[in-house]
C-alpha atoms as a PDB file:
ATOM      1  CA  UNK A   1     205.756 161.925  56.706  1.00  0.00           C
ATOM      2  CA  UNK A   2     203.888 165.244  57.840  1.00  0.00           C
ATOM      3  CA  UNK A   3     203.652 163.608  61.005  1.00  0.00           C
ATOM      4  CA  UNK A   4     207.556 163.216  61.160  1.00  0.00           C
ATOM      5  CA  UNK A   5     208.554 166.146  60.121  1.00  0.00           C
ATOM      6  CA  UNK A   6     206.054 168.167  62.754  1.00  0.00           C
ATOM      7  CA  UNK A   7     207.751 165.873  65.878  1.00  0.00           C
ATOM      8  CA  UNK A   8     211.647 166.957  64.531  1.00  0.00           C
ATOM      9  CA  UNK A   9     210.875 170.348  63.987  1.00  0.00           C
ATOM     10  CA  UNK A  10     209.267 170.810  67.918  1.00  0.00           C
ATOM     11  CA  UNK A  11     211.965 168.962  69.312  1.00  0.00           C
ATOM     12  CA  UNK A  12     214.520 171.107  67.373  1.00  0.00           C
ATOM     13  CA  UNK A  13     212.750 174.354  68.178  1.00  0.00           C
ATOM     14  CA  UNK A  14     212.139 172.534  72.056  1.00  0.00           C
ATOM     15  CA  UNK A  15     216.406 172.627  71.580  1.00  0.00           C
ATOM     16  CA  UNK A  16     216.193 176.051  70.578  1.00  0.00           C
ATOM     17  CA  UNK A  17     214.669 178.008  73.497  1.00  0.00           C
ATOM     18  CA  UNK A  18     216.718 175.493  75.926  1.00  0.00           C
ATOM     19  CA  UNK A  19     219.850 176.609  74.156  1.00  0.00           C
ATOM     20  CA  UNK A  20     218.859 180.615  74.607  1.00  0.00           C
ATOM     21  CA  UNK A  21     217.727 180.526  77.725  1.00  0.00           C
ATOM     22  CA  UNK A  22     221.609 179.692  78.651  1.00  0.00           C
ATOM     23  CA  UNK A  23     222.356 182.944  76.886  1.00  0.00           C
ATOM     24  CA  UNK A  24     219.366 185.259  77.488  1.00  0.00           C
ATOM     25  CA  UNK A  25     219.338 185.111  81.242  1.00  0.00           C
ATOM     26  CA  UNK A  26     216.013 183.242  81.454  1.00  0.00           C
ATOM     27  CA  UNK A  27     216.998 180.016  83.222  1.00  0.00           C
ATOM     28  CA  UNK A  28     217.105 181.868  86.741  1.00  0.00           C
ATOM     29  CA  UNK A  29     213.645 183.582  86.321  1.00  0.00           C
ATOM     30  CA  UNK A  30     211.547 180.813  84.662  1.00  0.00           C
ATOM     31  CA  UNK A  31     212.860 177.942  86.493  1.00  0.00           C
ATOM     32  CA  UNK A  32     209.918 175.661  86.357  1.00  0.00           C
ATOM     33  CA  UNK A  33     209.567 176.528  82.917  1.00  0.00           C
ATOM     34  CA  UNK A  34     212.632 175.466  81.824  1.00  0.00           C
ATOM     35  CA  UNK A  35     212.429 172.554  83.726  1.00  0.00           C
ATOM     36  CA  UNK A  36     209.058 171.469  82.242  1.00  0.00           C
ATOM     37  CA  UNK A  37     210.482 172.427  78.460  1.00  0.00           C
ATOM     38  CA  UNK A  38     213.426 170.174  79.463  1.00  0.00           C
ATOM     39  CA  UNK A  39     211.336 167.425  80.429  1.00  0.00           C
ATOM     40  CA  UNK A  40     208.916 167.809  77.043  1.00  0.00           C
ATOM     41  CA  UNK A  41     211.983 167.925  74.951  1.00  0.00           C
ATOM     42  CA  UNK A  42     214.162 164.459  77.031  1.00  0.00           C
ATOM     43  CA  UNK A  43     210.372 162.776  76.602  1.00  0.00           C
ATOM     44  CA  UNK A  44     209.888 163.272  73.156  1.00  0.00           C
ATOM     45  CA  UNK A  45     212.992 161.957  72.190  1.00  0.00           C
ATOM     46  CA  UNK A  46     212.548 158.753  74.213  1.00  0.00           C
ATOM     47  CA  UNK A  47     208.946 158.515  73.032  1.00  0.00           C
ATOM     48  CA  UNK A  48     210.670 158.318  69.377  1.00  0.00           C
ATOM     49  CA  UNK A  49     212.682 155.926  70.125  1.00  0.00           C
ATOM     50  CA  UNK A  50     210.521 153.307  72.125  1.00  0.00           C
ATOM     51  CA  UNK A  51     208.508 154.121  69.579  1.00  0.00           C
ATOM     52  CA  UNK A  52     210.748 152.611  66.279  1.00  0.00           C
ATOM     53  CA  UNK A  53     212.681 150.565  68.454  1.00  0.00           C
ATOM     54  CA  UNK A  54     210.273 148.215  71.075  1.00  0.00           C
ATOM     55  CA  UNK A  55     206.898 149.545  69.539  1.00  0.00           C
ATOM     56  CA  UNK A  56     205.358 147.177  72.560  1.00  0.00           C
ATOM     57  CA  UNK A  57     206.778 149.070  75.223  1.00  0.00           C
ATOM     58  CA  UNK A  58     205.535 152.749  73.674  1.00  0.00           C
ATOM     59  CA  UNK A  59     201.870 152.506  75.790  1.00  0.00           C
ATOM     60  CA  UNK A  60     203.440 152.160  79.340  1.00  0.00           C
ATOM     61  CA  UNK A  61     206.363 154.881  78.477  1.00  0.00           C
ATOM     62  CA  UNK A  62     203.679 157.546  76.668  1.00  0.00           C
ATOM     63  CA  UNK A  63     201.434 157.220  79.855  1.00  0.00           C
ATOM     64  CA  UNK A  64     204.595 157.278  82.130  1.00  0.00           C
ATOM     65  CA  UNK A  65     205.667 160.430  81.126  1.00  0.00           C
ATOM     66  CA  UNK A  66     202.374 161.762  80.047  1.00  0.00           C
ATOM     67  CA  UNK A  67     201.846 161.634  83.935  1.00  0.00           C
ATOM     68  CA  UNK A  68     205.338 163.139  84.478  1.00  0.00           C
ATOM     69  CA  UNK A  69     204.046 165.818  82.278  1.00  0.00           C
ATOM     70  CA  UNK A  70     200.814 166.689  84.129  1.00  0.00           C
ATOM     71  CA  UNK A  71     202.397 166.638  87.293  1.00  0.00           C
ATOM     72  CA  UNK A  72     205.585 169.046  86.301  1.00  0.00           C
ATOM     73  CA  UNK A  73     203.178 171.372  83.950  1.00  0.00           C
ATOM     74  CA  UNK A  74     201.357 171.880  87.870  1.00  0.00           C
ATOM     75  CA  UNK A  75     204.562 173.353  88.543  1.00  0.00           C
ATOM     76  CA  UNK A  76     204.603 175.710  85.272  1.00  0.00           C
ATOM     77  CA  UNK A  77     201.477 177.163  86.574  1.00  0.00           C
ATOM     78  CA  UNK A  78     202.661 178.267  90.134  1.00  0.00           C
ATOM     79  CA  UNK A  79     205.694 179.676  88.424  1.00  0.00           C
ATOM     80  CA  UNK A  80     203.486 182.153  85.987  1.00  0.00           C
ATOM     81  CA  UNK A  81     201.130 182.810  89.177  1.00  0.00           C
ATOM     82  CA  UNK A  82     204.803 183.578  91.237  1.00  0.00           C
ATOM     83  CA  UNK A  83     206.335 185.664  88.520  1.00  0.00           C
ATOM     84  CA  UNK A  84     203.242 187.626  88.065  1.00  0.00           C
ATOM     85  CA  UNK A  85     201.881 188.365  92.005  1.00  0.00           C
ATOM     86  CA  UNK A  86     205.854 189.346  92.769  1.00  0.00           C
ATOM     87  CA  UNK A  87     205.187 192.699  93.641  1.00  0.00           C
ATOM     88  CA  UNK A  88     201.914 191.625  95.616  1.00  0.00           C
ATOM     89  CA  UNK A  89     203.423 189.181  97.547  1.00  0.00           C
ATOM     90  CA  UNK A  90     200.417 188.832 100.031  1.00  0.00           C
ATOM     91  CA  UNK A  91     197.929 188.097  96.889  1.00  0.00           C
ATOM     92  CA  UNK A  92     200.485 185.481  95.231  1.00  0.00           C
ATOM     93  CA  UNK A  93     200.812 183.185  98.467  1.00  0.00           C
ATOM     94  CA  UNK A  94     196.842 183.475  99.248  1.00  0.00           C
ATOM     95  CA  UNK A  95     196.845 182.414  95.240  1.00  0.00           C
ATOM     96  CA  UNK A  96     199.198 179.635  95.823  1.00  0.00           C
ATOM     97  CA  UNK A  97     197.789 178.275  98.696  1.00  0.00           C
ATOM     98  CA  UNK A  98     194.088 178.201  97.238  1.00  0.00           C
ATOM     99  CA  UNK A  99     195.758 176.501  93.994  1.00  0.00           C
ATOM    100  CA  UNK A 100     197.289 174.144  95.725  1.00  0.00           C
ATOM    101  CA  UNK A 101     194.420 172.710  98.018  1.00  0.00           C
ATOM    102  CA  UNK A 102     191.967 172.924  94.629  1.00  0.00           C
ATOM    103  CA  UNK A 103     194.788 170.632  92.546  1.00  0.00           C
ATOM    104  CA  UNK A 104     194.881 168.411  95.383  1.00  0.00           C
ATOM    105  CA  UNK A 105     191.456 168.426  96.259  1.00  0.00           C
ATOM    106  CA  UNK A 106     190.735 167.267  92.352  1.00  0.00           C
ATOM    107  CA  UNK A 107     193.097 165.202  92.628  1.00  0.00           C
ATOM    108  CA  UNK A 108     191.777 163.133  95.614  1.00  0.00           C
ATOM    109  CA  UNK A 109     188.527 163.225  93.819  1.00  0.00           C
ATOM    110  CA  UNK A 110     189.251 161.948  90.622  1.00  0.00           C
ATOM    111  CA  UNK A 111     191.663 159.151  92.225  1.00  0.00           C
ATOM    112  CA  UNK A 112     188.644 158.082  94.574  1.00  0.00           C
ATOM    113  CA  UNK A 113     186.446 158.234  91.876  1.00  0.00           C
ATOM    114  CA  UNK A 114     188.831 156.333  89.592  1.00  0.00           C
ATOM    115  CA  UNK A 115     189.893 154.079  92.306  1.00  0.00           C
ATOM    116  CA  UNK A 116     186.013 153.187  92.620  1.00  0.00           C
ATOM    117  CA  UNK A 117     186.303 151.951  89.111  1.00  0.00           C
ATOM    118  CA  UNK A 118     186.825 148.078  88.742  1.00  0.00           C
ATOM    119  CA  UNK A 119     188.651 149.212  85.227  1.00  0.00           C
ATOM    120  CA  UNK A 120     190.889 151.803  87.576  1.00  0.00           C
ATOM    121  CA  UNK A 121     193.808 150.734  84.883  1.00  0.00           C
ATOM    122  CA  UNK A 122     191.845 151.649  81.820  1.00  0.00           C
ATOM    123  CA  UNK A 123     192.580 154.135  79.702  1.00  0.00           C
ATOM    124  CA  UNK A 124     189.398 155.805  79.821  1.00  0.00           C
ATOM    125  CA  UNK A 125     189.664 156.361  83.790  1.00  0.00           C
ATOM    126  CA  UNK A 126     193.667 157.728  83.576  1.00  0.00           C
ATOM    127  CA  UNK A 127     192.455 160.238  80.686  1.00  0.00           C
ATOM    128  CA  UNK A 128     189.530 161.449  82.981  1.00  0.00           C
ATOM    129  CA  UNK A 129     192.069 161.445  86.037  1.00  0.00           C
ATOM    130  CA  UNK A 130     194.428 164.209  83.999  1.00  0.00           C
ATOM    131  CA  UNK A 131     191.134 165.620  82.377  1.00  0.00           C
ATOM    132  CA  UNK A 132     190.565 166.706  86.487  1.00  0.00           C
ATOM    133  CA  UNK A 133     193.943 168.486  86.388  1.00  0.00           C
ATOM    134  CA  UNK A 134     194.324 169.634  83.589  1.00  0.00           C
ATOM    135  CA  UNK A 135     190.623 171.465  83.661  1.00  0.00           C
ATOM    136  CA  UNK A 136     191.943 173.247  87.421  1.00  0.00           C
ATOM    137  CA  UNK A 137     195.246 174.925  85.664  1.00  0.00           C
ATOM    138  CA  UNK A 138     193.362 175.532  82.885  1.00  0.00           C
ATOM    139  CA  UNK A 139     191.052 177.703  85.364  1.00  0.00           C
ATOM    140  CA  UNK A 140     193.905 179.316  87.330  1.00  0.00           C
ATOM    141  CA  UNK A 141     195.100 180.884  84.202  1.00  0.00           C
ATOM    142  CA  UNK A 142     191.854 182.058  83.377  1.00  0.00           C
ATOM    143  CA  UNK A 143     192.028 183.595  87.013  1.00  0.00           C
ATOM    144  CA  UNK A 144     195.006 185.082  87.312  1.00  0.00           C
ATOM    145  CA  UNK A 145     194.448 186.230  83.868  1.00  0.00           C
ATOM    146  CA  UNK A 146     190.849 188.243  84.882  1.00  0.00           C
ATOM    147  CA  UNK A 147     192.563 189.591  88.084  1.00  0.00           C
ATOM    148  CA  UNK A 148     195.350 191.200  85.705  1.00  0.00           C
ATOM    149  CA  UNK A 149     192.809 192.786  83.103  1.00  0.00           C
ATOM    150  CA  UNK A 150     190.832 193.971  86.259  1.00  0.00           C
ATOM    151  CA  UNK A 151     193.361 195.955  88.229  1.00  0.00           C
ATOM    152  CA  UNK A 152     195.347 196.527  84.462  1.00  0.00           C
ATOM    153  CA  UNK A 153     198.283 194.928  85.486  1.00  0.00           C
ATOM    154  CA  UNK A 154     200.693 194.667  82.424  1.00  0.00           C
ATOM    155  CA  UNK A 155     202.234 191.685  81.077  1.00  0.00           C
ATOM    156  CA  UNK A 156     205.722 191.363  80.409  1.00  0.00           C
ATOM    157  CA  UNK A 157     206.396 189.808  76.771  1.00  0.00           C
ATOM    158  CA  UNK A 158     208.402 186.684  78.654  1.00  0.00           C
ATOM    159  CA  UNK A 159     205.453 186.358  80.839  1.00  0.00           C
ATOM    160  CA  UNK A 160     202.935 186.651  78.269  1.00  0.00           C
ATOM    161  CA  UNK A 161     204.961 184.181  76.202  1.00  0.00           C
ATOM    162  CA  UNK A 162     204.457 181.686  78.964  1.00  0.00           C
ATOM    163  CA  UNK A 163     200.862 182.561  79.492  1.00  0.00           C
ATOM    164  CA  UNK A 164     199.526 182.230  76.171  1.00  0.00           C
ATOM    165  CA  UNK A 165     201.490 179.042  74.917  1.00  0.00           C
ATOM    166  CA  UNK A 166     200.866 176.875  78.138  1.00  0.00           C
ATOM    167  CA  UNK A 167     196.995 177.892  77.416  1.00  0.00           C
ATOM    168  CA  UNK A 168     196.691 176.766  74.295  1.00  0.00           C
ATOM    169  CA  UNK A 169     198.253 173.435  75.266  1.00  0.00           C
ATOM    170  CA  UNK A 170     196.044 173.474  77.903  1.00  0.00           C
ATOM    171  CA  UNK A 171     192.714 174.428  75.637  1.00  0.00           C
ATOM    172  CA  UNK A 172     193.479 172.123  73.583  1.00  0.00           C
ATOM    173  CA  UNK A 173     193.934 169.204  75.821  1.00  0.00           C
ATOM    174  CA  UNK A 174     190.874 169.552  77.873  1.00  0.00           C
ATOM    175  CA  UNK A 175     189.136 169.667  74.386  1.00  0.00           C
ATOM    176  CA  UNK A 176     190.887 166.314  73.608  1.00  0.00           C
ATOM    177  CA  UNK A 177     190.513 164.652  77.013  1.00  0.00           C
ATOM    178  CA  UNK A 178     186.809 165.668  77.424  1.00  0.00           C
ATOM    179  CA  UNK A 179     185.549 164.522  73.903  1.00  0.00           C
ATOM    180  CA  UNK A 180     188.248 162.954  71.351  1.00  0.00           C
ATOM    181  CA  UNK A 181     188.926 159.562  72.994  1.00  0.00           C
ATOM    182  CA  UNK A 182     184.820 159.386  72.454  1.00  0.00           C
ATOM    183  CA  UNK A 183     184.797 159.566  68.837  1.00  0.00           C
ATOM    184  CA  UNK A 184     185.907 157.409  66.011  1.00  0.00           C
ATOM    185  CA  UNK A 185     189.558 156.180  65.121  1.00  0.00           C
ATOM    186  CA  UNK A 186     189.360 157.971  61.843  1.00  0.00           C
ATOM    187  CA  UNK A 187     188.720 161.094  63.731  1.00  0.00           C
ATOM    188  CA  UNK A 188     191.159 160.566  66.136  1.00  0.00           C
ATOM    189  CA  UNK A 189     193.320 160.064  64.226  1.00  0.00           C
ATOM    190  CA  UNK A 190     192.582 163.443  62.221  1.00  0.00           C
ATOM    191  CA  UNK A 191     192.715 165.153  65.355  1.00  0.00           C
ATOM    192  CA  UNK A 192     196.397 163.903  66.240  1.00  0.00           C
ATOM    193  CA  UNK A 193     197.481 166.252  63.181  1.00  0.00           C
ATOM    194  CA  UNK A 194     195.717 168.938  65.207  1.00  0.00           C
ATOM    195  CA  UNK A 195     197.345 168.059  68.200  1.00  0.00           C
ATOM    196  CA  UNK A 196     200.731 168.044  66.864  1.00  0.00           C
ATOM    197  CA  UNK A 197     200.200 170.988  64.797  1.00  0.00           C
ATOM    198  CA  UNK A 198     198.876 173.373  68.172  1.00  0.00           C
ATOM    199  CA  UNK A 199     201.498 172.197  70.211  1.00  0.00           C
ATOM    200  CA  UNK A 200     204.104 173.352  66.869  1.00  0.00           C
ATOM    201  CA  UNK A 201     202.462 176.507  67.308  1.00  0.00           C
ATOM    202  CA  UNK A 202     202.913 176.539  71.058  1.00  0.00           C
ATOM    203  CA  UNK A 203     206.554 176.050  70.633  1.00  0.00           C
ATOM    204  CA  UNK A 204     206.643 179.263  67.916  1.00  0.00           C
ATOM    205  CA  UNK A 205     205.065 181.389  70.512  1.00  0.00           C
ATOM    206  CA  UNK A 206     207.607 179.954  73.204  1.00  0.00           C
ATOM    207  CA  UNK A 207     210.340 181.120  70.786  1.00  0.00           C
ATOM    208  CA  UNK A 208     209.354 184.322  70.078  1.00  0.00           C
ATOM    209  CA  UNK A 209     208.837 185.819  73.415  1.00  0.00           C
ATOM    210  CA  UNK A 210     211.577 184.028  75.072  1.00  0.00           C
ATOM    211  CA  UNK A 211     214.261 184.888  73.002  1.00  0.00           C
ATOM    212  CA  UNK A 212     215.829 187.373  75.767  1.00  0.00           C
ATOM    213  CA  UNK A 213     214.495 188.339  79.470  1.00  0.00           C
ATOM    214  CA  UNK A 214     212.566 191.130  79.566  1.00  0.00           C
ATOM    215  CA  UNK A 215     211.317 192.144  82.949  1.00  0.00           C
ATOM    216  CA  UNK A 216     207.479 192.712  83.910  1.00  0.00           C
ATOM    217  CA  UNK A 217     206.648 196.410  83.560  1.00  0.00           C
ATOM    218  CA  UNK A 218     205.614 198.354  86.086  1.00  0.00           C
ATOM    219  CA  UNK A 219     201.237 199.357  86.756  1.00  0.00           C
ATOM    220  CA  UNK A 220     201.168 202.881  84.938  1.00  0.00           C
ATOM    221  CA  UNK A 221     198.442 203.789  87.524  1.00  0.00           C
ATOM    222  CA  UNK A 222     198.665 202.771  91.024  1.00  0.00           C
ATOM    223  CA  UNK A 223     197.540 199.091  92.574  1.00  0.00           C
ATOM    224  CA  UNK A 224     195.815 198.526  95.182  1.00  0.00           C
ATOM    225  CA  UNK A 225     195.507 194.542  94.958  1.00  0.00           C
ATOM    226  CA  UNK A 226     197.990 194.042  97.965  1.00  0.00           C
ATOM    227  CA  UNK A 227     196.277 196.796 100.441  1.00  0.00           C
ATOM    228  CA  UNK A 228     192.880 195.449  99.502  1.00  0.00           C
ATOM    229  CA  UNK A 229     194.567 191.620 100.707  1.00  0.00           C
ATOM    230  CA  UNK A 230     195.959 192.967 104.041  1.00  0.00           C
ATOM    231  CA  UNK A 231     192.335 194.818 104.712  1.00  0.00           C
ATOM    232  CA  UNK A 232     190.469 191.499 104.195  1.00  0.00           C
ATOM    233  CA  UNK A 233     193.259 189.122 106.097  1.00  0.00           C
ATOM    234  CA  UNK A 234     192.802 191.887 108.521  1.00  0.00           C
ATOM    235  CA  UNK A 235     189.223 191.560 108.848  1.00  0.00           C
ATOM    236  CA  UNK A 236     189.190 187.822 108.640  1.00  0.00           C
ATOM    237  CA  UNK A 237     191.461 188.070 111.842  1.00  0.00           C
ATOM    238  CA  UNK A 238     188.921 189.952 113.354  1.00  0.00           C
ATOM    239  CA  UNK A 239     186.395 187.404 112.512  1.00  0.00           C
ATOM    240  CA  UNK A 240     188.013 184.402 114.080  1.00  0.00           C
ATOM    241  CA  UNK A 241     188.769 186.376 117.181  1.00  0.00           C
ATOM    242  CA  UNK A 242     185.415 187.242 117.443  1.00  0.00           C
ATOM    243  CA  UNK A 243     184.230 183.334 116.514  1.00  0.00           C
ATOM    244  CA  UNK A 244     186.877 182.402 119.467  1.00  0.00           C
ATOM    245  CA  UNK A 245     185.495 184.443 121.920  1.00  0.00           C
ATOM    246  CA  UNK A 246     181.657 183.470 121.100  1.00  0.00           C
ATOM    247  CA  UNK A 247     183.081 179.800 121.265  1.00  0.00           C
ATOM    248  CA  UNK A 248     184.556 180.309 124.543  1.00  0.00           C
ATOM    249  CA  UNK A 249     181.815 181.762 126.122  1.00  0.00           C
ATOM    250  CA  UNK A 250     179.482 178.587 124.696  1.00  0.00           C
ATOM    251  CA  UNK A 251     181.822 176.371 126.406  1.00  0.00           C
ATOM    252  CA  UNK A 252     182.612 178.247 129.703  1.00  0.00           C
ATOM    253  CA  UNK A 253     180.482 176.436 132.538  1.00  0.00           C
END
């Protein structure tokens, strides 16, 4: 019954920051967000009802769209790294571009090493395939969160919203990936409660910050994150230019 009553009450409060977002001018500034929250709230209403109505099919649909999931909460994390690097635009697209090649460089590793796995299908190799994911955005929050605190660049409260319940969805599913599926059913299943009960209090945080947009503030003392990018993109120029020339020279007959 606790159980039911947890899964209702996310997708009604799921329904609830869809609903403002309409209203409170969010949808245009937070579009991956949105997009991901849509997603969470459409899949845990057809998770229900696979889940009363063909019980058999519920394994293939929860991995289904638990891959879904992985794959558009990727997407959730460029967005917070976009929104926040928007007046650095130099530093966002180095930080996008170094994302992307580490997501897809875990990604090739875990599918190789999966792949390599006679039991490829298992569960146990799938939950270490997302466990690969997962563990990078989990990381490039933690990043873009240090680079913030050390040049004391502000948060705005929709940002921060975003920030802090996406990582504790994140903590807590690298903590269930990497040890959980390892231990006993009766503590699984305790830690399902847990599960359900974090992500309930991911979805409070969600609602509180995102009831209405509220822009990032500006730095109250001056930045110098985007000259300190152009200086070292400038100097790696300078490097390969050199490295041409040596390399030319090596070659020449």
């Amino acid at each position: 019954m606790l159980g039911q009553i947890i899964w209702w009450s996310g997708i009604t409060i799921e329904a609830a920051i869809l609903a403002r977002a309409r209203f409170g001018k969010l949808l245009k500034q937070y579009p991956a967000f949105y997009a991901y929250l849509s997603f969470v709230w459409i899949q845990s209403l057809l998770r229900f009802s696979v889940y009363h109505a063909r019980p058999q099919l519920y394994p293939k649909i929860f991995w289904i769209t638990e891959w879904l999931g992985v794959l558009v909460g990727c997407a959730v994390v460029f967005e917070i790294h976009r929104v926040g690097l928007r007046a650095y635009p130099g530093t966002a697209r180095l930080a996008r571009n170094l994302l992307a090649f580490v997501l897809l460089l875990a990604f090739v590793k875990a599918t190789v090493e999966t792949g390599n796995n006679p039991l490829w299908w298992s569960t146990a190799s799938t939950l270490d395939l997302e466990l690969a994911l997962r563990v990078v955005q989990a990381l490039a929050l933690v990043a873009l969160v240090a680079l913030f605190l050390f040049y004391a660049i502000p948060f705005g409260r929709n940002l921060r919203g975003i920030l802090l319940g996406y990582g504790l969805f994140l903590g807590e599913s690298v903590v269930w990936l990497s040890f959980v599926p390892r231990t006993s059913e009766s503590f699984r299943a305790f830690w399902s409660h847990i599960q359900a009960s974090s992500y309930f209090m991911v979805l409070v945080v969600w609602a509180l910050h995102l009831w209405s947009y509220v822009p990032n503030p500006e730095p109250k003392v001056a930045v110098r994150l985007e000259e300190q990018y152009q200086e070292m993109a400038a100097a790696t120029s300078r490097r390969l230019q050199e490295a041409r020339g040596y390399l030319a020279k090596a070659v020449r007959p």
